[in-house]
Protein backbone atom coordinates (compact mmCIF):
# COMPACT_ATOMS: atom_id res chain seq x y z
CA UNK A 1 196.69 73.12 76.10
CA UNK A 2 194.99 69.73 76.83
CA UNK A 3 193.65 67.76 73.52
CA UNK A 4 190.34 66.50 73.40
CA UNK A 5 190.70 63.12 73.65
CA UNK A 6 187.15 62.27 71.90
CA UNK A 7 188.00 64.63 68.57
CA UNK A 8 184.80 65.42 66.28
CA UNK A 9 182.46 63.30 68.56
CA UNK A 10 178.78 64.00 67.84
CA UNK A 11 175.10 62.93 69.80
CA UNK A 12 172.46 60.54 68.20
CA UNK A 13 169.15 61.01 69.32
CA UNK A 14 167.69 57.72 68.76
CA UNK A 15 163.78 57.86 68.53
CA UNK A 16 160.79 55.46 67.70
CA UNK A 17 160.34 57.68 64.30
CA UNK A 18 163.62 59.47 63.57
CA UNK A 19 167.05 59.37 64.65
CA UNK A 20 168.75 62.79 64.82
CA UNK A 21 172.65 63.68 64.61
CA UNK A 22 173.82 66.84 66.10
CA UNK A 23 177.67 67.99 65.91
CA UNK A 24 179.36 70.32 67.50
CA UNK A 25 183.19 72.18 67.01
CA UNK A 26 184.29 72.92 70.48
CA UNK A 27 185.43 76.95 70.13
CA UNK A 28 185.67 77.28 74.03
CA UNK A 29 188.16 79.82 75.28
CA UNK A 30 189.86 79.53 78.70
CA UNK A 31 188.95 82.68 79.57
CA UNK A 32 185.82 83.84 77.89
CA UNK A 33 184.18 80.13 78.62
CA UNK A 34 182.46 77.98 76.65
CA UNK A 35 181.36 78.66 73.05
CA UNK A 36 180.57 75.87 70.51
CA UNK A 37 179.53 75.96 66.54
CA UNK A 38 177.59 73.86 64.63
CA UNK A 39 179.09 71.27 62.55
CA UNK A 40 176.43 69.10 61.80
CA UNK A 41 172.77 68.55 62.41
CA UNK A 42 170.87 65.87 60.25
CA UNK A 43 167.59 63.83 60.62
CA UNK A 44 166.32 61.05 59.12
CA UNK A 45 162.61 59.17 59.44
CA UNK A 46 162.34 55.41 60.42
CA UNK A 47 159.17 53.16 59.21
CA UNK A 48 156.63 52.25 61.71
CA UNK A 49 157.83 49.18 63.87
CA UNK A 50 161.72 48.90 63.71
CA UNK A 51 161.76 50.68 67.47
CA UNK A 52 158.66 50.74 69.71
CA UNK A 53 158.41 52.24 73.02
CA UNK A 54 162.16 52.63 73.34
CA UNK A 55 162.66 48.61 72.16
CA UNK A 56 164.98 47.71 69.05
CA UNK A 57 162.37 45.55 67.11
CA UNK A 58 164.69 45.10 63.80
CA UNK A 59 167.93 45.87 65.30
CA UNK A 60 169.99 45.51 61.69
CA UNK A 61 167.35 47.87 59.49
CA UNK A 62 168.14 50.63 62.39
CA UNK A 63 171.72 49.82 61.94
CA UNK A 64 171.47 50.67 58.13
CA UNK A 65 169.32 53.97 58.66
CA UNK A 66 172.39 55.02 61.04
CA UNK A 67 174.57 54.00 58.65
CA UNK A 68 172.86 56.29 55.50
CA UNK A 69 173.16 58.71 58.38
CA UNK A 70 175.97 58.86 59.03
CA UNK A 71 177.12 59.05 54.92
CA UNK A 72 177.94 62.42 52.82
CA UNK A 73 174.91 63.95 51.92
CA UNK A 74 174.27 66.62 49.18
CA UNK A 75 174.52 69.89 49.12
CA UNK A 76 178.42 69.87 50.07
CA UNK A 77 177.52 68.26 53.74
CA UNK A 78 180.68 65.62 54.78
CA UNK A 79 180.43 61.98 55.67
CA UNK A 80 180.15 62.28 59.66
CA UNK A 81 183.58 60.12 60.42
CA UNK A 82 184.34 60.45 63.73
CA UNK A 83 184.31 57.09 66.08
CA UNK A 84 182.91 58.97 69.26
CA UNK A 85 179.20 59.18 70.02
CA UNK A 86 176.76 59.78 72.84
CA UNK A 87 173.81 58.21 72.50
CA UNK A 88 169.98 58.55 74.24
CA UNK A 89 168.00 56.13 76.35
CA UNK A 90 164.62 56.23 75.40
CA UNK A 91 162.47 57.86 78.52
CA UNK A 92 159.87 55.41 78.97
CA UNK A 93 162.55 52.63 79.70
CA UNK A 94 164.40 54.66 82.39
CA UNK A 95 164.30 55.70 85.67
CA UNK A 96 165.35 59.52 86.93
CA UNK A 97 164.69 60.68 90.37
CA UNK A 98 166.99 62.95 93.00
CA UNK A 99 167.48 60.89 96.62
CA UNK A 100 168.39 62.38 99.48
CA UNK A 101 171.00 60.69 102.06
CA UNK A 102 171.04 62.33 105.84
CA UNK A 103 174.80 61.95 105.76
CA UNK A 104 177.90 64.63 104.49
CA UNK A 105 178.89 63.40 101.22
CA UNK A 106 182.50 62.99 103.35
CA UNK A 107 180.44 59.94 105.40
CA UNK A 108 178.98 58.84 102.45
CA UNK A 109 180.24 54.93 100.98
CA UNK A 110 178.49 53.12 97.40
CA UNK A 111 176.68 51.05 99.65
CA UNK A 112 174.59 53.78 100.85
CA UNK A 113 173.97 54.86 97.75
CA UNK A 114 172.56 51.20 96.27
CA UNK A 115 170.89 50.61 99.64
CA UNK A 116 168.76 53.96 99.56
CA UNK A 117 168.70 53.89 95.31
CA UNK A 118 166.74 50.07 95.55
CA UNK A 119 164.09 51.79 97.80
CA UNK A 120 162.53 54.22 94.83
CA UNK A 121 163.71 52.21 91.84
CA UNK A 122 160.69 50.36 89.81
CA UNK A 123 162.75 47.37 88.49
CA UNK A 124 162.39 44.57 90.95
CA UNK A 125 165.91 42.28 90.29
CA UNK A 126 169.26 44.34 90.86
CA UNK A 127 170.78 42.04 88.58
CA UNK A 128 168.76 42.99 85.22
CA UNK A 129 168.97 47.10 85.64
CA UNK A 130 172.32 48.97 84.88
CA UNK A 131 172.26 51.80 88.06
CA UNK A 132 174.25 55.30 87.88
CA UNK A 133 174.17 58.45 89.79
CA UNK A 134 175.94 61.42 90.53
CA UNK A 135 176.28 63.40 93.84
CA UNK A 136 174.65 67.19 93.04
CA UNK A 137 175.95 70.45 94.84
CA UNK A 138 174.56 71.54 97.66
CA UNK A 139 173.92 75.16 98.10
CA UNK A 140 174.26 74.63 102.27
CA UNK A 141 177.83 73.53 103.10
CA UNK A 142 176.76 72.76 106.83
CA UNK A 143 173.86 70.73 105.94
CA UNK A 144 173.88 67.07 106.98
CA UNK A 145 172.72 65.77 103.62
CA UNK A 146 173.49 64.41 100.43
CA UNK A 147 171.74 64.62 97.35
CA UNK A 148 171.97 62.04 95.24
CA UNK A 149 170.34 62.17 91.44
CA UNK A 150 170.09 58.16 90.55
CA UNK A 151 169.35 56.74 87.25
CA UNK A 152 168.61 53.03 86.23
CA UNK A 153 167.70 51.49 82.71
CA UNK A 154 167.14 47.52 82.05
CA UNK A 155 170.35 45.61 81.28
CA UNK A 156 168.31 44.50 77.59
CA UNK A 157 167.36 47.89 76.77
CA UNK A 158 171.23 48.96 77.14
CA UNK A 159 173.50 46.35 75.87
CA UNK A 160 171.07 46.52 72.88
CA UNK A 161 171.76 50.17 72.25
CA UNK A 162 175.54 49.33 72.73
CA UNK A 163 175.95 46.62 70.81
CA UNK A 164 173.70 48.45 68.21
CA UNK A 165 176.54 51.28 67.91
CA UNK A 166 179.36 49.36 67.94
CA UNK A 167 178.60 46.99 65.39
CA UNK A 168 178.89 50.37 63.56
CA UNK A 169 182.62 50.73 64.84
CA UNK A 170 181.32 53.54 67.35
CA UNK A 171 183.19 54.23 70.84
CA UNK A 172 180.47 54.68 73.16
CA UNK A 173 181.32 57.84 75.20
CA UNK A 174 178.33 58.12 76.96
CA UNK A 175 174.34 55.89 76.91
CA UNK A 176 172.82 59.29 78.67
CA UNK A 177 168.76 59.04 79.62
CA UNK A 178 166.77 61.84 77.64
CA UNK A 179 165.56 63.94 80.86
CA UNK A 180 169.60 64.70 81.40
CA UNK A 181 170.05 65.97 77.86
CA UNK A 182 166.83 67.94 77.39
CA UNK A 183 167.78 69.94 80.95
CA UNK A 184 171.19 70.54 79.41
CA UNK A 185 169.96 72.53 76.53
CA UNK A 186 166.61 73.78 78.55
CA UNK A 187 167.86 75.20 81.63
CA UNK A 188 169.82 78.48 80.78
CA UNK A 189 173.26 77.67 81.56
CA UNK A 190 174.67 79.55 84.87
CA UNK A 191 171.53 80.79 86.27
CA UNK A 192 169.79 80.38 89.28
CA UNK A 193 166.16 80.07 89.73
CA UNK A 194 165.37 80.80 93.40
CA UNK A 195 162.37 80.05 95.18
CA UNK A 196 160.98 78.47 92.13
CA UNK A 197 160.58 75.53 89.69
CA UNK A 198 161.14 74.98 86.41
CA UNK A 199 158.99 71.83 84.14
CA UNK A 200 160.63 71.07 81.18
CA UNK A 201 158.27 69.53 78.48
CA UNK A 202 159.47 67.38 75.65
CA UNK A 203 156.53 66.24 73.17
CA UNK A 204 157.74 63.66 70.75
CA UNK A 205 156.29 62.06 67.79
CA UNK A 206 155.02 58.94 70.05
CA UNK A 207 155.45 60.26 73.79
CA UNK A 208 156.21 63.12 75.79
CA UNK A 209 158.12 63.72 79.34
CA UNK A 210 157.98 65.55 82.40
CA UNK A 211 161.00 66.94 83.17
CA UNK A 212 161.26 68.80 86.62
CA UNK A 213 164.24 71.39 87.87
CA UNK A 214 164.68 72.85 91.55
CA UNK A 215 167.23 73.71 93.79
CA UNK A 216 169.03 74.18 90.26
CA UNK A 217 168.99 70.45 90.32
CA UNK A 218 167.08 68.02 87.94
CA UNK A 219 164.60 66.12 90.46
CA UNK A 220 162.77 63.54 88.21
CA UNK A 221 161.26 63.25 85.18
CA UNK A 222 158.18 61.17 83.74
CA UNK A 223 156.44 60.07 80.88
CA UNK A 224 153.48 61.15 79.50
CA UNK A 225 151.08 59.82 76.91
CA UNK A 226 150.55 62.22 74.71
CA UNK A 227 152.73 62.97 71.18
CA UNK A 228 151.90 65.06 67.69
CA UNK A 229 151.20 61.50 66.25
CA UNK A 230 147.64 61.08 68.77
CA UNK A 231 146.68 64.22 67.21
CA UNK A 232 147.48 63.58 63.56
CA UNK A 233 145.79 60.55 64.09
CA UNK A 234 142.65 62.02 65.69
CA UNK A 235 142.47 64.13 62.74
CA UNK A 236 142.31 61.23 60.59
CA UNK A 237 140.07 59.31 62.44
CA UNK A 238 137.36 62.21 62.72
CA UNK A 239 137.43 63.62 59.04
CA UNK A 240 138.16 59.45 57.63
CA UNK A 241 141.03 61.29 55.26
CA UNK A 242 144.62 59.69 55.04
CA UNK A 243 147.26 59.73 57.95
CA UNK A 244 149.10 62.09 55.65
CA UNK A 245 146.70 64.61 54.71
CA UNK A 246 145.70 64.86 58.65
CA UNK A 247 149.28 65.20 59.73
CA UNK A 248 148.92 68.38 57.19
CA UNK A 249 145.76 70.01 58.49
CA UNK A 250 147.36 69.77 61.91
CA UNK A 251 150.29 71.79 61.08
CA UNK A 252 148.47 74.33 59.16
CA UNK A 253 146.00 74.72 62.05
CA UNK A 254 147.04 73.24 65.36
CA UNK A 255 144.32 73.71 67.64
CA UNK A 256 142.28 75.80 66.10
CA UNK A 257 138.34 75.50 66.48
CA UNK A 258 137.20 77.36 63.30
CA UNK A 259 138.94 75.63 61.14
CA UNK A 260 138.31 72.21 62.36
CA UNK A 261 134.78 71.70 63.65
CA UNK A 262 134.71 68.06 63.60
CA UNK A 263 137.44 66.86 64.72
CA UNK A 264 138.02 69.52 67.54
CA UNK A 265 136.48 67.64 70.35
CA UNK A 266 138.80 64.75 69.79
CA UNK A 267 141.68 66.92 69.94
CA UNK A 268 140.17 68.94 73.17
CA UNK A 269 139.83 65.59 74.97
CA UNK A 270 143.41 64.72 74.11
CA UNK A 271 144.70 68.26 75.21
CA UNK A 272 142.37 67.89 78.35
CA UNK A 273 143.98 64.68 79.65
CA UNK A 274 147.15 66.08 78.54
CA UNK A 275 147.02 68.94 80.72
CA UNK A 276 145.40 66.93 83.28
CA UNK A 277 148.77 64.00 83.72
CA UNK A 278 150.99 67.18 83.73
CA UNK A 279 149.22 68.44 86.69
CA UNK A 280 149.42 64.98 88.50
CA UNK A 281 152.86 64.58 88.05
CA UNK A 282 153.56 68.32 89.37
CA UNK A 283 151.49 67.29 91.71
CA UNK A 284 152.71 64.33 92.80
CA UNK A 285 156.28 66.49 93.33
CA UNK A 286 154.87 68.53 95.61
CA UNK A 287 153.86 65.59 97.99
CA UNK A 288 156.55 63.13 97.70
CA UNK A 289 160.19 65.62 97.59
CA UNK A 290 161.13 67.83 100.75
CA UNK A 291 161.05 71.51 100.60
CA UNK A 292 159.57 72.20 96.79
CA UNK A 293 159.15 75.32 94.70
CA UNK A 294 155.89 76.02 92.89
CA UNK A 295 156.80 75.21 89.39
CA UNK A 296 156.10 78.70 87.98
CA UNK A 297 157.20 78.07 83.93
CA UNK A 298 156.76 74.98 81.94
CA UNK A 299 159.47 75.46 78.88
CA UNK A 300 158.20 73.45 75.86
CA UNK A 301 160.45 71.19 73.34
CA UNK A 302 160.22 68.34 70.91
CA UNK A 303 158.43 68.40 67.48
CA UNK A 304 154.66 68.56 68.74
CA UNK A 305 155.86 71.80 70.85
CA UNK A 306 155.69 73.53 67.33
CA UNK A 307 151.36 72.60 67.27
CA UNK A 308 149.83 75.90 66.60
CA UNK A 309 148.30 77.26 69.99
CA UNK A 310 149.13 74.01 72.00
CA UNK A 311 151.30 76.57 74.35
CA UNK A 312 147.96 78.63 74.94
CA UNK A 313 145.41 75.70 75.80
CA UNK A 314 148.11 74.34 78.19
CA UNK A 315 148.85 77.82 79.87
CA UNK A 316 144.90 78.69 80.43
CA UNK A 317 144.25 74.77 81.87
CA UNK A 318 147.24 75.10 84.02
CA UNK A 319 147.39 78.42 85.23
CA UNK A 320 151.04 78.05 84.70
CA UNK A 321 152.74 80.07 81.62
CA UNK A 322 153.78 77.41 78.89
CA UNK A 323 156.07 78.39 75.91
CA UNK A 324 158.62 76.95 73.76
CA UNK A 325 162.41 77.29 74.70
CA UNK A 326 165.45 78.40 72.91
CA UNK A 327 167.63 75.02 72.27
CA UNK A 328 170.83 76.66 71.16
CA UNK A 329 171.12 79.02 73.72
CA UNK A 330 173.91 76.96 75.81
CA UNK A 331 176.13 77.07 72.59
CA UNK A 332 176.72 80.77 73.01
CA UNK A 333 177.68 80.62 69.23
CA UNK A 334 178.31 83.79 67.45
CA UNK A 335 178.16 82.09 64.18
CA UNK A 336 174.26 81.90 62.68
CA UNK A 337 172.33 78.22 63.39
CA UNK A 338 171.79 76.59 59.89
CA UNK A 339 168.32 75.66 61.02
CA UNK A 340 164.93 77.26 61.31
CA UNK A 341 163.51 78.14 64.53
CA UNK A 342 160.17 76.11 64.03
CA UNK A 343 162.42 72.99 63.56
CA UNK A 344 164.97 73.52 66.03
CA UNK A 345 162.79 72.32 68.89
CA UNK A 346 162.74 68.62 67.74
CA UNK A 347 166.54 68.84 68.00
CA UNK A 348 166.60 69.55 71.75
CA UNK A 349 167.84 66.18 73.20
CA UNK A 350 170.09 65.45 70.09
CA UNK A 351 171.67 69.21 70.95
CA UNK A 352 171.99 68.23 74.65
CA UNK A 353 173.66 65.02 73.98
CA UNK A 354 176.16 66.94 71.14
CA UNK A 355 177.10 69.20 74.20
CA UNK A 356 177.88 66.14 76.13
CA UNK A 357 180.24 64.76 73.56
CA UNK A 358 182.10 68.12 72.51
CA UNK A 359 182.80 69.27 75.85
CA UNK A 360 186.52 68.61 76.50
CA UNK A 361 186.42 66.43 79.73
CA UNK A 362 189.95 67.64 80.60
CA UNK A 363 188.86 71.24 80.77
CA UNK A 364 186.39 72.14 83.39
CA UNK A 365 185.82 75.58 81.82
CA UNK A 366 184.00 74.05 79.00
CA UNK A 367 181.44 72.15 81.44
CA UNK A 368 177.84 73.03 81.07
């Protein structure tokens, strides 16, 4: 009936170490609601330097990984040639939080929204951020509030992604921070989590986030330092053996003490400080956002999710069950996911950003 007007348009995760491409065919049915199958999903590895901490370093050698990306591949698989993408921000150069305006949305004007937005955002000139937001639901029709989820990302850190993606003849749907697409995949579509609080925790190759959901509303998210690549490089350090052959003992054995004598310590400290910055950031919602659930599940995502017993040394620090999530559970495909389970979890923001870009904006029965 209506005609997607971005046909074929896919998401690009765009990481330090890898930049991910996830399609999806739009099967939605007006009746029996949204449904999507994968089309594509494809990953390639970047060399040390070309993006750190979110920053294009060597802008053009990115532009040719995309570009290999982007090309038919063996095995049958198409050259990707649609002209529509959504695209990440990296984490660590954004800003998420939910703000709360004592007004009806009805009362509500932009100005309120940039006067109350400057008061929590960490960039200091208005000039040199890009600022969004979007007014969430409320489940209390007579309340006199407004809830407000803002989100602001340097002006450089932008126009460099953009200009980055059109210089490879992309139209830029959507720039969409990370937090947004990891709670899109994460946070079972349609259900309601009362009197509690969800933490959603992506571990990367270089970082991880803190991603937290209440009120069935996304509330903030944070960085964390902590990645698979500390480990791996722990590993190496302790035993003085290669960056690769470290990277290979710690997905054979993860955590595990037996196996690992020497350089367990290093990677218990690690763990330790990880579990203690997730606590201070839960922590920290709890005293600075009105009327909080106890965050009673932390779902786990990302690559270093996959670390053999990580899930157990986080649950027993925390007191808080920790476990990975399913990341193509919002697709409610009945056709089988071409890829493993124990890889899928990397793929979490680049599947949240595909949903993004194959969801037919003039259909509101395909919104997730």
């Amino acid at each position: 009936m209506f005609n997607n007007p971005f046909p074929n348009a896919f998401g690009l995760d765009i990481g330090d170490l890898s930049i991910k491409l996830v399609q999806l065919h739009n099967v939605s049915h007006l009746y029996k609601g949204p449904s999507f199958n994968v089309s594509a999903v494809r990953v390639i590895k970047l060399p040390y330097g070309l993006i750190v901490n979110g920053e294009l370093q060597q802008p053009e050698q990115v532009r040719n990984y995309i570009k290999k990306l982007l090309k038919e591949k063996k095995h049958g698989q198409k050259a990707i040639k649609s002209p529509w993408v959504v695209a990440s921000l990296p984490e660590t150069q954004s800003f998420l939080k939910q703000i709360i305006l004592p007004k009806s949305q009805e009362d509500i004007i932009e100005d309120d929204i940039m006067i109350e937005a400057k008061k929590h955002i960490p960039f200091t000139d208005e000039d040199n951020y890009y600022l969004d937001w979007q007014v969430l639901p409320s489940t209390n029709s007579k309340e006199e509030k407004t809830y407000v989820l803002i989100g602001a990302i340097p002006k450089t850190i932008a126009d460099s992604y953009t200009y980055l993606l059109e210089s490879l003849n992309l139209g830029v749907m959507a720039l969409e921070i990370e937090a947004i697409s990891i709670a899109r995949v994460m946070i079972t579509a349609g259900k309601e989590y009362r009197e509690e609080a969800r933490a959603l925790l992506d571990i990367g190759a270089t970082r991880s986030s803190l991603i937290i959901y209440d009120h069935n509303k996304l509330q903030f998210s944070t960085s964390l330092p902590f990645s698979g690549e500390l480990i791996t490089t722990a590993i190496s350090q302790s035993l003085k053996i290669s960056y690769e052959e470290a990277e290979g003992l710690k997905i054979k054995n993860g955590l595990s003490y037996n196996k690992q004598k020497e350089s367990w310590k290093k990677i218990l400290d690690l763990t330790t400080k990880f579990s203690d910055n997730i606590r201070k950031a839960i922590h920290f919602y709890y005293s600075h956002f009105e009327d909080t659930n106890r965050v009673t599940h932390i779902t786990m995502c990302g690559g270093g999710a996959n670390i053999k017993h990580l899930e157990k040394a986080l649950s027993l620090q925390l007191k808080i069950e920790c476990r990975p999530g399913k990341v193509w559970k919002n697709l409610f495909s009945r056709k089988t996911i071409p890829v493993p389970e124990d890889k899928s979890l990397s793929y979490a923001t680049g599947i949240g950003l595909a949903l993004r870009a194959a969801d037919n904006p003039l259909l509101k029965q395909d919104t997730l």
